[in-house]
C-alpha atoms as a PDB file:
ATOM      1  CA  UNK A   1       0.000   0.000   0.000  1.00  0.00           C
ATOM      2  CA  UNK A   2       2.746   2.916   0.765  1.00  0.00           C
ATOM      3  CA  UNK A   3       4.634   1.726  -2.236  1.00  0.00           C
ATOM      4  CA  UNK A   4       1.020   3.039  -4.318  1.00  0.00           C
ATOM      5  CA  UNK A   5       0.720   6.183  -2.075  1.00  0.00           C
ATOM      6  CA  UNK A   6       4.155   7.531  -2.625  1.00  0.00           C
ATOM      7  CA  UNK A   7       4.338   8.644  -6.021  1.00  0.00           C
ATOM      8  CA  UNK A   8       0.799  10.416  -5.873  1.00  0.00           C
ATOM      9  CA  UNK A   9       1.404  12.115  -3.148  1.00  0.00           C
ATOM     10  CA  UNK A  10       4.458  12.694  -4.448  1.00  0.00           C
ATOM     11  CA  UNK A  11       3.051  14.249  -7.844  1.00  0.00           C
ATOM     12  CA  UNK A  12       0.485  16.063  -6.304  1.00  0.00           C
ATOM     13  CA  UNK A  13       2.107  18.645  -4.193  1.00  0.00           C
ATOM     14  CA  UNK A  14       4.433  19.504  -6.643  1.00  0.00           C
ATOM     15  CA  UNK A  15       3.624  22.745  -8.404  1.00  0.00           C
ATOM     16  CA  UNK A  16       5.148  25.122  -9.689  1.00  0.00           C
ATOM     17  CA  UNK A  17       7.368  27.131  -8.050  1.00  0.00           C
ATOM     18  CA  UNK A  18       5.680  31.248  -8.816  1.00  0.00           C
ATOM     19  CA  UNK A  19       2.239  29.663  -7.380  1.00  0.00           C
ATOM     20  CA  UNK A  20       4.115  29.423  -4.138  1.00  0.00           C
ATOM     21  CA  UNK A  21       5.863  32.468  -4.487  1.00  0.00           C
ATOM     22  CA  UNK A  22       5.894  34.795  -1.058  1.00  0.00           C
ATOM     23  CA  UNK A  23       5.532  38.084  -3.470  1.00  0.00           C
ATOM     24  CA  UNK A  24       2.602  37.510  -4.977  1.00  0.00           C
ATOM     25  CA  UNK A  25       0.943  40.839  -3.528  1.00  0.00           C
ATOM     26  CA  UNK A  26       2.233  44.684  -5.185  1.00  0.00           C
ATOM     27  CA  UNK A  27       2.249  47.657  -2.359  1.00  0.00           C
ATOM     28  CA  UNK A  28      -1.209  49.067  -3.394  1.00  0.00           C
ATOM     29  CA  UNK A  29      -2.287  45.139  -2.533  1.00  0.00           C
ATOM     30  CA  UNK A  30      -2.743  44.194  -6.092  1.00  0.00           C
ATOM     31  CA  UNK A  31      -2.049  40.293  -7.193  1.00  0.00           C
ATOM     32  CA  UNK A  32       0.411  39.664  -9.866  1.00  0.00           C
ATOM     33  CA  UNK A  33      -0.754  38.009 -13.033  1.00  0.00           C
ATOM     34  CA  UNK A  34       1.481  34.774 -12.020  1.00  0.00           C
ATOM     35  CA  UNK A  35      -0.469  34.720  -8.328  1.00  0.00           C
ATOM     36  CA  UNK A  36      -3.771  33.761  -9.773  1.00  0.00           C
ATOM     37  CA  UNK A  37      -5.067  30.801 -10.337  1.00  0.00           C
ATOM     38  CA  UNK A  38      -4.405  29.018 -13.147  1.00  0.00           C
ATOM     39  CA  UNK A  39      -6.199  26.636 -15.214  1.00  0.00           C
ATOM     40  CA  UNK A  40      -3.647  24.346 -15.107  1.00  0.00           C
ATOM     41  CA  UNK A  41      -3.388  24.722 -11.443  1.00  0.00           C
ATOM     42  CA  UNK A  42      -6.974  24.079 -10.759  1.00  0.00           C
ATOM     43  CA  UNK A  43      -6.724  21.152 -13.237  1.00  0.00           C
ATOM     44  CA  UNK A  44      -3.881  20.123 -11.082  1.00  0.00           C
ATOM     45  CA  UNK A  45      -5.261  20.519  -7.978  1.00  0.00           C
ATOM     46  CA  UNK A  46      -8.804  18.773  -9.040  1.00  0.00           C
ATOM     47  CA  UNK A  47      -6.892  16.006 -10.858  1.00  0.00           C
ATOM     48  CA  UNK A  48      -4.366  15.444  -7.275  1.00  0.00           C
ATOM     49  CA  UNK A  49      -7.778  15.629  -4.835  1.00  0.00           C
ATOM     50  CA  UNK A  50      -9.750  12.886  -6.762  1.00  0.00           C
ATOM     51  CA  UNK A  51      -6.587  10.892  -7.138  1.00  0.00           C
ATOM     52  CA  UNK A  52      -6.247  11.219  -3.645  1.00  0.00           C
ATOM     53  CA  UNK A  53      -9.504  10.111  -2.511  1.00  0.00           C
ATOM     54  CA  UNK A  54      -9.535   7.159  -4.909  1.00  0.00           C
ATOM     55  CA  UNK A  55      -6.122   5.827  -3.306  1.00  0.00           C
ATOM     56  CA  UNK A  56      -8.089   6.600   0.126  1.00  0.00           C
ATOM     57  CA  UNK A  57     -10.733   4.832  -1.071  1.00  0.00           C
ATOM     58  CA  UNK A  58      -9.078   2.167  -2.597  1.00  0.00           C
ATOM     59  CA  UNK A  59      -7.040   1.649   0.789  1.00  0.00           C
ATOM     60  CA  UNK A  60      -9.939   1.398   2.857  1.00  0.00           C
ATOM     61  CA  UNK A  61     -11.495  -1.352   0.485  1.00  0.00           C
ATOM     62  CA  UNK A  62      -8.545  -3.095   0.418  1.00  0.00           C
ATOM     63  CA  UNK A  63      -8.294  -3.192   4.770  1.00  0.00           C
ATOM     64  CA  UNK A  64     -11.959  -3.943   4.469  1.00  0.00           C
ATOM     65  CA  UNK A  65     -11.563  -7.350   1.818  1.00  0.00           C
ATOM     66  CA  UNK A  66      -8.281  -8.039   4.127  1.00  0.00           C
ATOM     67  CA  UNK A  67      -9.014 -11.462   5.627  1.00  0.00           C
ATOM     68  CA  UNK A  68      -8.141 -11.680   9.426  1.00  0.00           C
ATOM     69  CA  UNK A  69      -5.183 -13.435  10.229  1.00  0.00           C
ATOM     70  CA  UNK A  70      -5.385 -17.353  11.360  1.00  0.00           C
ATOM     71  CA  UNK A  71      -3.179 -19.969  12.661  1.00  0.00           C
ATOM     72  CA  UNK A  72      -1.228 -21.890  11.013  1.00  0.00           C
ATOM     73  CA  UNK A  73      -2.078 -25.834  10.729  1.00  0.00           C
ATOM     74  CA  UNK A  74       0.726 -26.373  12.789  1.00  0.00           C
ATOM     75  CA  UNK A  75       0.201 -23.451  15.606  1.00  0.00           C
ATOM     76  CA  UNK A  76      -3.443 -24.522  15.867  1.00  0.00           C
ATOM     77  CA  UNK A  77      -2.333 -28.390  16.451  1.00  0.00           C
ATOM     78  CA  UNK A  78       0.212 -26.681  19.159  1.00  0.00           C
ATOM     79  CA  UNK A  79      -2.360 -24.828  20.905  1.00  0.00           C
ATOM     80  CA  UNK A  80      -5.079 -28.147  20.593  1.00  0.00           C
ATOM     81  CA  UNK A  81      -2.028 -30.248  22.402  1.00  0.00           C
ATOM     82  CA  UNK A  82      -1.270 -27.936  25.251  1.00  0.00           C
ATOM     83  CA  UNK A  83      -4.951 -27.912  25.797  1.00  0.00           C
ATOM     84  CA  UNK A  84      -5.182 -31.431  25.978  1.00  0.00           C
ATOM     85  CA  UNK A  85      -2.047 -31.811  28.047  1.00  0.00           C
ATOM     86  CA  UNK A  86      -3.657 -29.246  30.741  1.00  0.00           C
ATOM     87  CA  UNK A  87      -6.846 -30.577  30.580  1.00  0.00           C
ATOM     88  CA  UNK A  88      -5.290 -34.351  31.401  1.00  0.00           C
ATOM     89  CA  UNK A  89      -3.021 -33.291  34.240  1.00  0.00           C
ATOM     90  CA  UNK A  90      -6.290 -32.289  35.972  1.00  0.00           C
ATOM     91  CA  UNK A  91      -7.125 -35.775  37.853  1.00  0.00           C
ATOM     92  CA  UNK A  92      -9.733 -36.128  40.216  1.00  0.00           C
ATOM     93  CA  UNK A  93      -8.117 -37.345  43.478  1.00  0.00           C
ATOM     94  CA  UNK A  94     -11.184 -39.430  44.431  1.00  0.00           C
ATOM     95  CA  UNK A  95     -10.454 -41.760  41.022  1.00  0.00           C
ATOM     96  CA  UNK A  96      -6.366 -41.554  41.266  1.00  0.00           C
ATOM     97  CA  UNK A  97      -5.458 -45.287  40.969  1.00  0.00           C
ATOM     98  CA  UNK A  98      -2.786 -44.732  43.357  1.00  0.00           C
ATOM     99  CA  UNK A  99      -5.459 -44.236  45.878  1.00  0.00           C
ATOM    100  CA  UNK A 100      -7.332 -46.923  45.443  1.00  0.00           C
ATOM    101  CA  UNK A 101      -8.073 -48.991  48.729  1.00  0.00           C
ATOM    102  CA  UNK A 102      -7.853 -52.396  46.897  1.00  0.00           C
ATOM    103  CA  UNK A 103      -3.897 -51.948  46.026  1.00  0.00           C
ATOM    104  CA  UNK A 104      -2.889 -49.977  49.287  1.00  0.00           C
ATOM    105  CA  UNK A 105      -0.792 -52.350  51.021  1.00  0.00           C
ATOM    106  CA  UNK A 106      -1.839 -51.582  54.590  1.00  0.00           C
ATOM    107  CA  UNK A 107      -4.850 -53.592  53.134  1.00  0.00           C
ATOM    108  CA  UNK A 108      -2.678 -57.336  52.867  1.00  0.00           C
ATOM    109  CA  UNK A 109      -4.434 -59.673  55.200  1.00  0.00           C
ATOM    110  CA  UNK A 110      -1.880 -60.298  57.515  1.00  0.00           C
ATOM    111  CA  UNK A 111      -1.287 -57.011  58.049  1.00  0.00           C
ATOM    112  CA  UNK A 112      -4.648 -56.636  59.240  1.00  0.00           C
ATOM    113  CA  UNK A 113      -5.289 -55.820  62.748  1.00  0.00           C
ATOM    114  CA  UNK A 114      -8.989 -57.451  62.560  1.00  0.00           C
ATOM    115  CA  UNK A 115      -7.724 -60.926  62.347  1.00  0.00           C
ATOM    116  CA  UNK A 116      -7.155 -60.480  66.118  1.00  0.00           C
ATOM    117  CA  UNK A 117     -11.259 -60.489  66.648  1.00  0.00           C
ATOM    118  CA  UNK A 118     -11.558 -63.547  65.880  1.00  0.00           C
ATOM    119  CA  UNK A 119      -8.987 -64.942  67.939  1.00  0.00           C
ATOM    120  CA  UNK A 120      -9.339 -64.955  71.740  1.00  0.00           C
ATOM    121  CA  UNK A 121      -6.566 -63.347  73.932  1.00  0.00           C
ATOM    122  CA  UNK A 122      -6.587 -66.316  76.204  1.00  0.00           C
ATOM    123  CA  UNK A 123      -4.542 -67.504  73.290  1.00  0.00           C
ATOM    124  CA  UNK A 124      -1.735 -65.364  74.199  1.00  0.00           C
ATOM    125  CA  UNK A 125       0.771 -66.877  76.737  1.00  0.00           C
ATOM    126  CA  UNK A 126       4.743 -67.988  77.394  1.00  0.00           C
ATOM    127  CA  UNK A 127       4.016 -71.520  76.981  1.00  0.00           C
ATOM    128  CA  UNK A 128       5.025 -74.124  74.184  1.00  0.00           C
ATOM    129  CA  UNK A 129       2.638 -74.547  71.148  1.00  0.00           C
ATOM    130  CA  UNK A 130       2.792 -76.371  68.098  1.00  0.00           C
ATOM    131  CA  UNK A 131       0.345 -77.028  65.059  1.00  0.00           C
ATOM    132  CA  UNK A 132      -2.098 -80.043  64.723  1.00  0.00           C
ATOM    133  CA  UNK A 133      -0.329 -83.437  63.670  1.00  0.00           C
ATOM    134  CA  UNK A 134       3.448 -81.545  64.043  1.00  0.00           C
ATOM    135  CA  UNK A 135       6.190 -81.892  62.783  1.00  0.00           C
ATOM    136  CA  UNK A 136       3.550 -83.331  59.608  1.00  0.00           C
ATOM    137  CA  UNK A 137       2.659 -80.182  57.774  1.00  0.00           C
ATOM    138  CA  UNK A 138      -0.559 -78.376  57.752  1.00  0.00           C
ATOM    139  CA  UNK A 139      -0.773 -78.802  54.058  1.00  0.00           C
ATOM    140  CA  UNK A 140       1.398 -79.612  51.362  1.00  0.00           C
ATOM    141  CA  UNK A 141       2.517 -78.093  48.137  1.00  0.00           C
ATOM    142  CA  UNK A 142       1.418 -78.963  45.220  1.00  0.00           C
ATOM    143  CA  UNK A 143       3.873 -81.893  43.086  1.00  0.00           C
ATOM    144  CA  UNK A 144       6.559 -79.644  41.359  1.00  0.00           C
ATOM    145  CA  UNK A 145       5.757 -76.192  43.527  1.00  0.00           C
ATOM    146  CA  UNK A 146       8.246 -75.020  46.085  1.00  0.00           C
ATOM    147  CA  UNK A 147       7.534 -74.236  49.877  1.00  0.00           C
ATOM    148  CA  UNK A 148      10.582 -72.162  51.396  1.00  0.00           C
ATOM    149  CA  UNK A 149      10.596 -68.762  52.623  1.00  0.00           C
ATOM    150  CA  UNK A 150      10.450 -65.705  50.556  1.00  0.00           C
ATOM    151  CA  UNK A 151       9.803 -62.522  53.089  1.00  0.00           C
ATOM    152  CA  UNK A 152       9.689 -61.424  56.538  1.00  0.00           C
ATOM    153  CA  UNK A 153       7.619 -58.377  57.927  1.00  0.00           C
ATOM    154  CA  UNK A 154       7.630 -56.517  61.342  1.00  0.00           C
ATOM    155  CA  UNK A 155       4.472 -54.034  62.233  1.00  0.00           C
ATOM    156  CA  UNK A 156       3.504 -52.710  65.251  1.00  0.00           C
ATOM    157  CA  UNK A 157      -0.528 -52.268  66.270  1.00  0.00           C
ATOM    158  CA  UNK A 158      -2.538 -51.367  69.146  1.00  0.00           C
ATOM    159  CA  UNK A 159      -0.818 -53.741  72.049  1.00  0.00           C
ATOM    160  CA  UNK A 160       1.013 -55.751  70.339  1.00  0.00           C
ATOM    161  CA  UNK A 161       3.507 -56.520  67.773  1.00  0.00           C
ATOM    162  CA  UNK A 162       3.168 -58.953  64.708  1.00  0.00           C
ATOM    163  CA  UNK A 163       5.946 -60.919  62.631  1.00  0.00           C
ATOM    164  CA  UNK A 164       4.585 -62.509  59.022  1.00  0.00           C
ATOM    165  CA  UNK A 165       7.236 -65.052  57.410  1.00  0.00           C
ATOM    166  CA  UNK A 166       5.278 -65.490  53.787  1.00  0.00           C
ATOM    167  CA  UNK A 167       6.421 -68.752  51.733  1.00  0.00           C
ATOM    168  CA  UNK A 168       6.028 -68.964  48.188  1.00  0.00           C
ATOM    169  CA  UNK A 169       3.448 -70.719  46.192  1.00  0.00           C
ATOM    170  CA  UNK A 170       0.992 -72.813  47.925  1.00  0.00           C
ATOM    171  CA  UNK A 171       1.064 -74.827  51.340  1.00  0.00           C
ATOM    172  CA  UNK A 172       1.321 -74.452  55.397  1.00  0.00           C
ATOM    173  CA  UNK A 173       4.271 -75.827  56.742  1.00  0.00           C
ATOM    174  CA  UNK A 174       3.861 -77.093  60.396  1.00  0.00           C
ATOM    175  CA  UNK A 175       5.521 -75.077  63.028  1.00  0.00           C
ATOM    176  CA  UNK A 176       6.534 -75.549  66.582  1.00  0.00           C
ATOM    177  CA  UNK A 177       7.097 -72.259  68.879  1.00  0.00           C
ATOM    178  CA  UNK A 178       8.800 -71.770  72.154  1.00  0.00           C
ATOM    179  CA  UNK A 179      11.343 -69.945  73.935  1.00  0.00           C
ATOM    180  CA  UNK A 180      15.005 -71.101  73.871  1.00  0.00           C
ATOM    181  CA  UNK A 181      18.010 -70.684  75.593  1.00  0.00           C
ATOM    182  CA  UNK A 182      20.114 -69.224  72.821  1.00  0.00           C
ATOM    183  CA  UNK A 183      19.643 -69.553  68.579  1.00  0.00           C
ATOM    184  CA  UNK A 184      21.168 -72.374  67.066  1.00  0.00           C
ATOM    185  CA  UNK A 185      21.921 -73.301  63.517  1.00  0.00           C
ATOM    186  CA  UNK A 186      20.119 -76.804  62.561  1.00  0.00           C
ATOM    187  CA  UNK A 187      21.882 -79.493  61.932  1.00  0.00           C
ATOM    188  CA  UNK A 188      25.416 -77.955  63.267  1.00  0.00           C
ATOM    189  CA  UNK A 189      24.000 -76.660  66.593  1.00  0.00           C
ATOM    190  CA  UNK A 190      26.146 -73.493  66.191  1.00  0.00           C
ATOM    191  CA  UNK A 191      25.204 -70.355  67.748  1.00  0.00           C
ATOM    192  CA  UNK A 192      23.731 -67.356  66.370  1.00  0.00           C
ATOM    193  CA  UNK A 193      24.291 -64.259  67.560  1.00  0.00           C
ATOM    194  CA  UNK A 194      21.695 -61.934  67.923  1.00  0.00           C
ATOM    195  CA  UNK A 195      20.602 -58.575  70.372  1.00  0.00           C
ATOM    196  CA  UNK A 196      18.147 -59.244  73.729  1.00  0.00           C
ATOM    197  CA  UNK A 197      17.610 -61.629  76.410  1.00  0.00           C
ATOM    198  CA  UNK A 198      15.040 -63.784  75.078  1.00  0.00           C
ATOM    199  CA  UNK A 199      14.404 -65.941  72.074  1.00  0.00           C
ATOM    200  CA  UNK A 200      11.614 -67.367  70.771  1.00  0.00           C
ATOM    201  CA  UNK A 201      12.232 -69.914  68.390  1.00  0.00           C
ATOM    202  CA  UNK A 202       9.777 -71.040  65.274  1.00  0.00           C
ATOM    203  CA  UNK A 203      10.719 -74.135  63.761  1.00  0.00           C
ATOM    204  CA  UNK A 204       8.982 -74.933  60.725  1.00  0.00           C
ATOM    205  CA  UNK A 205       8.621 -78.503  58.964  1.00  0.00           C
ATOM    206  CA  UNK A 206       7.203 -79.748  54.904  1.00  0.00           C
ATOM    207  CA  UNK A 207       9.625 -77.100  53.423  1.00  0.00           C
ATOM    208  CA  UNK A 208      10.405 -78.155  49.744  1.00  0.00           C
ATOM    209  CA  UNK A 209      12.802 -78.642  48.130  1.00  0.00           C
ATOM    210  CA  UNK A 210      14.182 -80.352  52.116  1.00  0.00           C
ATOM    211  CA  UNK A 211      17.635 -78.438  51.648  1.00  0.00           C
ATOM    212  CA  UNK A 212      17.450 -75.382  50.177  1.00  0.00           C
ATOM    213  CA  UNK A 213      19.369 -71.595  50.863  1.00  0.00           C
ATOM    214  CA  UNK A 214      19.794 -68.302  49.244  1.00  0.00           C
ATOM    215  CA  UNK A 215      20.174 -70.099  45.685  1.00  0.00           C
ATOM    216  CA  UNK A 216      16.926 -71.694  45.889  1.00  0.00           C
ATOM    217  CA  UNK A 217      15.340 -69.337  46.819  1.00  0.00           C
ATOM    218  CA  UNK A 218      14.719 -69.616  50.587  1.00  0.00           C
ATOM    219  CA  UNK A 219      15.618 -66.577  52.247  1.00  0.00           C
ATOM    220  CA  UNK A 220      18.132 -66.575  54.942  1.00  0.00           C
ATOM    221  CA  UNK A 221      18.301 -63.340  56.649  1.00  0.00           C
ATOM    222  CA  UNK A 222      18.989 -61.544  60.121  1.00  0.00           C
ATOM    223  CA  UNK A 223      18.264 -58.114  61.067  1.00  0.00           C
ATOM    224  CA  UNK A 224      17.549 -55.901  64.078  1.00  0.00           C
ATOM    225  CA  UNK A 225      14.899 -53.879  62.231  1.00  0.00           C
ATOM    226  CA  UNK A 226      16.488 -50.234  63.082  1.00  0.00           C
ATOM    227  CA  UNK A 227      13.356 -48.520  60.986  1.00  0.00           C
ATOM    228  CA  UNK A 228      10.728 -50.331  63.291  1.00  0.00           C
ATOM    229  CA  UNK A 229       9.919 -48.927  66.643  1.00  0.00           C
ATOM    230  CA  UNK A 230       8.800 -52.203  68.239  1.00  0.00           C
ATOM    231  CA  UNK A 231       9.670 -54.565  70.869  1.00  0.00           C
ATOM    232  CA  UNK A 232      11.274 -57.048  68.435  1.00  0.00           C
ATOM    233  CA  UNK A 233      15.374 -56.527  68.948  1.00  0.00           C
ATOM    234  CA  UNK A 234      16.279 -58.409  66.048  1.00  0.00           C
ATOM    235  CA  UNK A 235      15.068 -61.827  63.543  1.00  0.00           C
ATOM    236  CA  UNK A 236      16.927 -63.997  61.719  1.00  0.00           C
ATOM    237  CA  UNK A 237      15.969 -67.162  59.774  1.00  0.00           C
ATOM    238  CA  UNK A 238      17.757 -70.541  58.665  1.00  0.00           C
ATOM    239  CA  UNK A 239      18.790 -72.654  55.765  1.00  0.00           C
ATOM    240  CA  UNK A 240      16.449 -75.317  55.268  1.00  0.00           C
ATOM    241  CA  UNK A 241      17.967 -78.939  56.500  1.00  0.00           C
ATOM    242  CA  UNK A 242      16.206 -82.325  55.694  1.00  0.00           C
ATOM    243  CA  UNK A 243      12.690 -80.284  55.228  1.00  0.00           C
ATOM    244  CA  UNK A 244      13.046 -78.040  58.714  1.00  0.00           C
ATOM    245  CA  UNK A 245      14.027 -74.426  59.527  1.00  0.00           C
ATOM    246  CA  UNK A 246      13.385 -72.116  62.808  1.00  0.00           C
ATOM    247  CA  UNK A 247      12.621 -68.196  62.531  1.00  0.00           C
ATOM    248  CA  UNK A 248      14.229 -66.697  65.499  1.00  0.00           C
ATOM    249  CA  UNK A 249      12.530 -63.638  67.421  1.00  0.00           C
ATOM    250  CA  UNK A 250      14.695 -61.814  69.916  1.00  0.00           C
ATOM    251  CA  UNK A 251      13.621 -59.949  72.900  1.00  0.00           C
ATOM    252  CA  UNK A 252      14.770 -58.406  75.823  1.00  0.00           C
ATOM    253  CA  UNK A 253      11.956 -60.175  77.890  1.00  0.00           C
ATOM    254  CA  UNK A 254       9.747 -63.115  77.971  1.00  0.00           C
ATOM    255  CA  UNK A 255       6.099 -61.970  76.360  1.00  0.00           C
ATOM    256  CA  UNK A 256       3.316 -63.322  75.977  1.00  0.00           C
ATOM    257  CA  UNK A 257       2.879 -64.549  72.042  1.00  0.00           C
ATOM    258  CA  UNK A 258       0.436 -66.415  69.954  1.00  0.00           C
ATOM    259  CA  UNK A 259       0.985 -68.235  66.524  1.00  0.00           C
ATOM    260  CA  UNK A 260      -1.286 -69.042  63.300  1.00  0.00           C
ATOM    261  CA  UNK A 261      -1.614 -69.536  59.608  1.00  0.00           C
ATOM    262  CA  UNK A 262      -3.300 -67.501  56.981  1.00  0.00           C
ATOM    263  CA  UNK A 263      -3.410 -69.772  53.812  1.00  0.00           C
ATOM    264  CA  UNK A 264      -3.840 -66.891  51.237  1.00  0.00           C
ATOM    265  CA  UNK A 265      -0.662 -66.620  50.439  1.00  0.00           C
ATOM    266  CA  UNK A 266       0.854 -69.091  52.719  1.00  0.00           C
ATOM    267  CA  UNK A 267       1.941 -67.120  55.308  1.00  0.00           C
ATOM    268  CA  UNK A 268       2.726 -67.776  58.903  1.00  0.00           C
ATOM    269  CA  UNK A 269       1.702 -65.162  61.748  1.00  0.00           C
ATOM    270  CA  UNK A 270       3.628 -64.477  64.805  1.00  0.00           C
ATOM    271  CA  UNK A 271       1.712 -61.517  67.466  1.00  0.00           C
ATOM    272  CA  UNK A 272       3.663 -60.255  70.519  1.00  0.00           C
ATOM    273  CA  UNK A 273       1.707 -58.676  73.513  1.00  0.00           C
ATOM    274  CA  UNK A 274       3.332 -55.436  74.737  1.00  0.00           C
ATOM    275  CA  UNK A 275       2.947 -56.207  78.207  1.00  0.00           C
END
């Protein structure tokens, strides 16, 4: 558009030089012949003021007819993402997966403080225990499936403390519970060292394969839990030998303690009374 503009404008103020002539007026305040206007200046002057408007005119149209700039394919697909992206980092809390009850793992059975009211407390107490038909086991795996230990868990609840040993695949080994004098490796009898002044010993029976370790998959372990503020000083847990292991539990006192079996996931339940 200026490029258009330029030249008219350019042609239209240019007269000639007497029509702009400061002495155009004699003393007695006569005008020269050369100060009035011409023919050709008013032809001029008509000619510049319609070509003017036209090119006024014409510029107007043309801003009028101008189509309003749009986005680009690509800017538009840009703005549609980021859109999208904002509009899915909005989650609703009350669906987040992450939230859901049926995956929290406070919700594990075992972990459960309601399997306790279902249990009497009269089955608390110092004294030796054992499962039905010991050292047989409660119930065998399956030919070809495995039965050794694969975890160990310490949690504290309201008056007492609870240890889960969970075996893999499926089956209950039997288990025989009492205090001992000091932990002992089977077979070998040699000590174990561990914290506190009292151990109760778990020996389990029907593990498979009968000797079995790290390498197959039975976990050997001792630790003193230093994350857990409980009454538990320490655990540690055997090799299996010809079929048998024991799960130690140290102390610093003689407590009261009851033992059972959850067979959802094979897993073997050990609860502590405070007191």
């Amino acid at each position: 558009m200026n490029g258009t503009l330029t030249p008219i404008f350019s042609w239209v103020v240019t007269v000639h030089p007497r029509e702009l002539d400061p002495k155009t007026l004699h003393d007695d305040g006569r005008r020269s012949w050369w100060a009035q206007p011409t023919a050709r200046s008013r032809r001029a002057g008509v000619l510049g003021a319609g070509l003017l408007a036209a090119s006024l005119v014409a510029c107007g149209a043309a801003g009028e007819d101008e189509p309003a700039e749009q986005d680009s394919p690509e800017e538009e697909a840009v703005d549609d993402a980021g859109v999208a992206d904002e509009g899915d980092s909005r989650e609703d809390p009350a669906e987040d997966p992450a939230e859901d009850p049926a995956e929290d793992p406070a919700e594990d059975p075992a972990d459960d403080p309601e399997l306790r009211e279902g249990l009497s407390t009269d089955r608390f107490g110092t004294q030796t225990r054992q499962s039905d038909g010991f050292p047989d086991t409660l119930l065998p795996p399956s030919d070809g499936d495995t039965l050794l230990l694969s975890e160990v868990r310490l949690g504290a609840h309201d008056g007492y403390d609870r240890l889960v040993f969970d075996h893999d695949d499926a089956g209950l080994p039997g288990w025989h519970a009492e205090y001992v004098d000091e932990p002992t490796e089977p077979g070998s009898g040699h000590a174990i060292d561990m914290e506190g002044t009292a151990w109760l010993a778990i020996s389990v029976t029907g593990l498979s394969p009968g000797n079995a370790g790290e390498d197959q998959g039975h976990l050997v372990m001792q630790t003193d839990w230093p994350q857990e503020d409980t009454i538990v000083e320490g655990t540690a847990t055997t090799f299996a030998y010809e079929a048998g292991a024991s799960y130690y539990i140290a102390l610093e006192d003689v407590h009261d303690f009851d033992v059972f079996t959850i067979e959802d996931g094979s897993r073997l339940v050990v609860d502590i009374l405070h007191r």
